[in-house]
C-alpha atoms as a PDB file:
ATOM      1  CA  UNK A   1     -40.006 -21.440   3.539  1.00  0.00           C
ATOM      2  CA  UNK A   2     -37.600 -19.168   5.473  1.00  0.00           C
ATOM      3  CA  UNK A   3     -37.517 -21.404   8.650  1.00  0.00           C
ATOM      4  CA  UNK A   4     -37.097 -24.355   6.217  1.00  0.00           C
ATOM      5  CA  UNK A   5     -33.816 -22.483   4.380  1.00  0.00           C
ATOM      6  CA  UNK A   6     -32.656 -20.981   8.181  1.00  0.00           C
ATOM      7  CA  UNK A   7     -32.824 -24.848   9.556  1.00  0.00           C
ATOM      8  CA  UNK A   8     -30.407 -26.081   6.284  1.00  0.00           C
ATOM      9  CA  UNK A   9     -28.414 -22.745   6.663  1.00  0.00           C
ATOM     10  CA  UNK A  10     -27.263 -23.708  10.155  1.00  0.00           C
ATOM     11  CA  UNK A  11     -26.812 -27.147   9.316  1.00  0.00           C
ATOM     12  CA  UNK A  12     -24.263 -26.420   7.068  1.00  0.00           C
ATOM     13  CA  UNK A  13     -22.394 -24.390   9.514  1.00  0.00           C
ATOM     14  CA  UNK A  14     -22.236 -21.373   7.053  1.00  0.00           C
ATOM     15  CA  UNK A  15     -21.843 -17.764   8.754  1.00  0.00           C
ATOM     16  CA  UNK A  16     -23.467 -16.161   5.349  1.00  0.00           C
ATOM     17  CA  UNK A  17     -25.767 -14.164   6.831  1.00  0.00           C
ATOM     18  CA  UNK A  18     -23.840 -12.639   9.166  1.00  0.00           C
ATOM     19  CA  UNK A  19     -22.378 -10.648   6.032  1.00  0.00           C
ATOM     20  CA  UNK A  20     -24.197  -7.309   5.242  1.00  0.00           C
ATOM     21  CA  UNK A  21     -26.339  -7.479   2.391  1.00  0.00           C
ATOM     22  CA  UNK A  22     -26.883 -11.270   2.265  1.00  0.00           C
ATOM     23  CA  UNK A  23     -30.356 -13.095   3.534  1.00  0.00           C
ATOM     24  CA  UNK A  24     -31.220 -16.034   3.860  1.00  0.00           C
ATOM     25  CA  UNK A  25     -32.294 -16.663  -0.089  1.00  0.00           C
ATOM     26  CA  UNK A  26     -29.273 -14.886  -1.041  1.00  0.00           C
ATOM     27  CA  UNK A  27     -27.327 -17.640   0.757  1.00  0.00           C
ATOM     28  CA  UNK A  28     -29.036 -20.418  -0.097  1.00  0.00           C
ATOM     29  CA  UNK A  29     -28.660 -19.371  -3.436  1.00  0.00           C
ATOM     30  CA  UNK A  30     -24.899 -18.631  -3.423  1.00  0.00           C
ATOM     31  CA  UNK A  31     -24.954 -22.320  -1.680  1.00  0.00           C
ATOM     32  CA  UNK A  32     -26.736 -23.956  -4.260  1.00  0.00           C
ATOM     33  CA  UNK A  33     -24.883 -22.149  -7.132  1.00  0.00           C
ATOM     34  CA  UNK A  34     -20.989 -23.174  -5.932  1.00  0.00           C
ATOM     35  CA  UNK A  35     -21.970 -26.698  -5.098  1.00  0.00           C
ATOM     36  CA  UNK A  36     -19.028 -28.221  -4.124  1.00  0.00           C
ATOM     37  CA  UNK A  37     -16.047 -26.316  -3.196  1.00  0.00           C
ATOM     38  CA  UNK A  38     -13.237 -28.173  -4.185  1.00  0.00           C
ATOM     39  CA  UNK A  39     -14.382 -27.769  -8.191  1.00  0.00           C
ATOM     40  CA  UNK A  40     -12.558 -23.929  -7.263  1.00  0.00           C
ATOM     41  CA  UNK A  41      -9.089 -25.264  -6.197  1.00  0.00           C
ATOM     42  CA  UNK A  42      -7.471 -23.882  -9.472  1.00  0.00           C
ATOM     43  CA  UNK A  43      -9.158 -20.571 -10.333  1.00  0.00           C
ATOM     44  CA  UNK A  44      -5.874 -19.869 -12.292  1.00  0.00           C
ATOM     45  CA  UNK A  45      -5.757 -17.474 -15.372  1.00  0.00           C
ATOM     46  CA  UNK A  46      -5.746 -19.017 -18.885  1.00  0.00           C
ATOM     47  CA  UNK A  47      -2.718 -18.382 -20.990  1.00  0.00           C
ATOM     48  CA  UNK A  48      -2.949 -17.619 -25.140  1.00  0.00           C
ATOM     49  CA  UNK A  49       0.138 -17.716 -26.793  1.00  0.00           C
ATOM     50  CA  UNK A  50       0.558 -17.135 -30.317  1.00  0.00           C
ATOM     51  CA  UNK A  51       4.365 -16.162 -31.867  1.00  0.00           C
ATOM     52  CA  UNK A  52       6.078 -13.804 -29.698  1.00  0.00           C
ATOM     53  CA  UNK A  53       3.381 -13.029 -28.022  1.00  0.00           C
ATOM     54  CA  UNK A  54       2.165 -14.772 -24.371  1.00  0.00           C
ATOM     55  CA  UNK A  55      -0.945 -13.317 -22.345  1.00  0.00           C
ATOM     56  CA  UNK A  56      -2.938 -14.802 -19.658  1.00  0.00           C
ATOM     57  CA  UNK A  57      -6.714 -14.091 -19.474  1.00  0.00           C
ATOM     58  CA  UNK A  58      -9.151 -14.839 -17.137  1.00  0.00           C
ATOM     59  CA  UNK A  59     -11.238 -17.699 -18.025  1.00  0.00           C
ATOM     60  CA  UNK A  60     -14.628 -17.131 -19.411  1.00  0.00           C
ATOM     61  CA  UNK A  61     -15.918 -19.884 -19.249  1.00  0.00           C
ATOM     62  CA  UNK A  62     -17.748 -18.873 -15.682  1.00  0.00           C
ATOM     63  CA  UNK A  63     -20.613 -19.497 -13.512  1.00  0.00           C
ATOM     64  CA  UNK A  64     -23.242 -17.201 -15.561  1.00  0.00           C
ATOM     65  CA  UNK A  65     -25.932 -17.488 -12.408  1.00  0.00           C
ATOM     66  CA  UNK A  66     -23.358 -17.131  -9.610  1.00  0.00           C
ATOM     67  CA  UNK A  67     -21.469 -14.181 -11.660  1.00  0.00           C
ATOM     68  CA  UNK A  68     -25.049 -12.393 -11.550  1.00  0.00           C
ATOM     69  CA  UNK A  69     -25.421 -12.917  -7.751  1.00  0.00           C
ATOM     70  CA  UNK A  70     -22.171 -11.128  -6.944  1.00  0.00           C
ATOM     71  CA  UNK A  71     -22.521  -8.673  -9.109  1.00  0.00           C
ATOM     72  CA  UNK A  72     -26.078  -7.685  -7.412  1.00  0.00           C
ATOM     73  CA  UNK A  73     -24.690  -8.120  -3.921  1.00  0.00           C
ATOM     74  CA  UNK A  74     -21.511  -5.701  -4.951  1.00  0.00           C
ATOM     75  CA  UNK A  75     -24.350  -3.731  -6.422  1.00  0.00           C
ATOM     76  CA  UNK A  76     -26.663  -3.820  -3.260  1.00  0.00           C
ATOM     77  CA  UNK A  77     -23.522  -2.978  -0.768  1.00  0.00           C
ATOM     78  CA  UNK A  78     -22.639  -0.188  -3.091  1.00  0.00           C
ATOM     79  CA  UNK A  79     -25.987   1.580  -3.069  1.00  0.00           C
ATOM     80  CA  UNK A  80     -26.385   0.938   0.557  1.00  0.00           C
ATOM     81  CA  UNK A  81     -23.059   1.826   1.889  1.00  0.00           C
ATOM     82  CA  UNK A  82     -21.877   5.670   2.934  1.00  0.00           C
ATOM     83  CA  UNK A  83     -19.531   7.429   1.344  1.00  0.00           C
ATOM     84  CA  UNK A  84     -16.441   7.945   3.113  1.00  0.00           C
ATOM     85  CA  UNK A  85     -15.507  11.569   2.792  1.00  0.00           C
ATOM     86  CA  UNK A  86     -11.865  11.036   4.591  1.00  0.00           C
ATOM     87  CA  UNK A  87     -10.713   8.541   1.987  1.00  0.00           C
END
């Protein structure tokens, strides 16, 4: 199965897995959970306003399955990456 995602991987011209903590199933995954790109050409904050008040929030209404694989890669890189004592 890992030839099989590898072969789709470089036809789709995607330099993925050239990123530190991603493998092939990671992103296939990732792949298969954006789908087409273009649905992200407004990622702009919602705005509430009520009275006096306006506020802008981020909208919730998010990818649950794609929020879940960045937050294990950010995870992953986090446990696996030194800490940098000179910072």
């Amino acid at each position: 199965m890992d030839s099989t995602l590898v072969q789709v991987l470089d036809s789709l011209d995607t330099t993925l897995i050239s990123m530190k903590g991603i493998d092939t199933v990671s992103a296939s995954r990732l792949l298969s959970a954006i789908g087409d790109v273009r649905c992200f050409a407004n990622p702009s904050p919602v705005a509430y306003a009520s009275g006096k008040n306006d506020k802008q929030y981020a909208n919730q209404c998010g990818n649950r399955e794609l929020n879940s694989l960045f937050y294990n890669l950010a995870l992953h890189v986090s446990i696996c990456k030194p800490v940098c004592v000179s910072c």
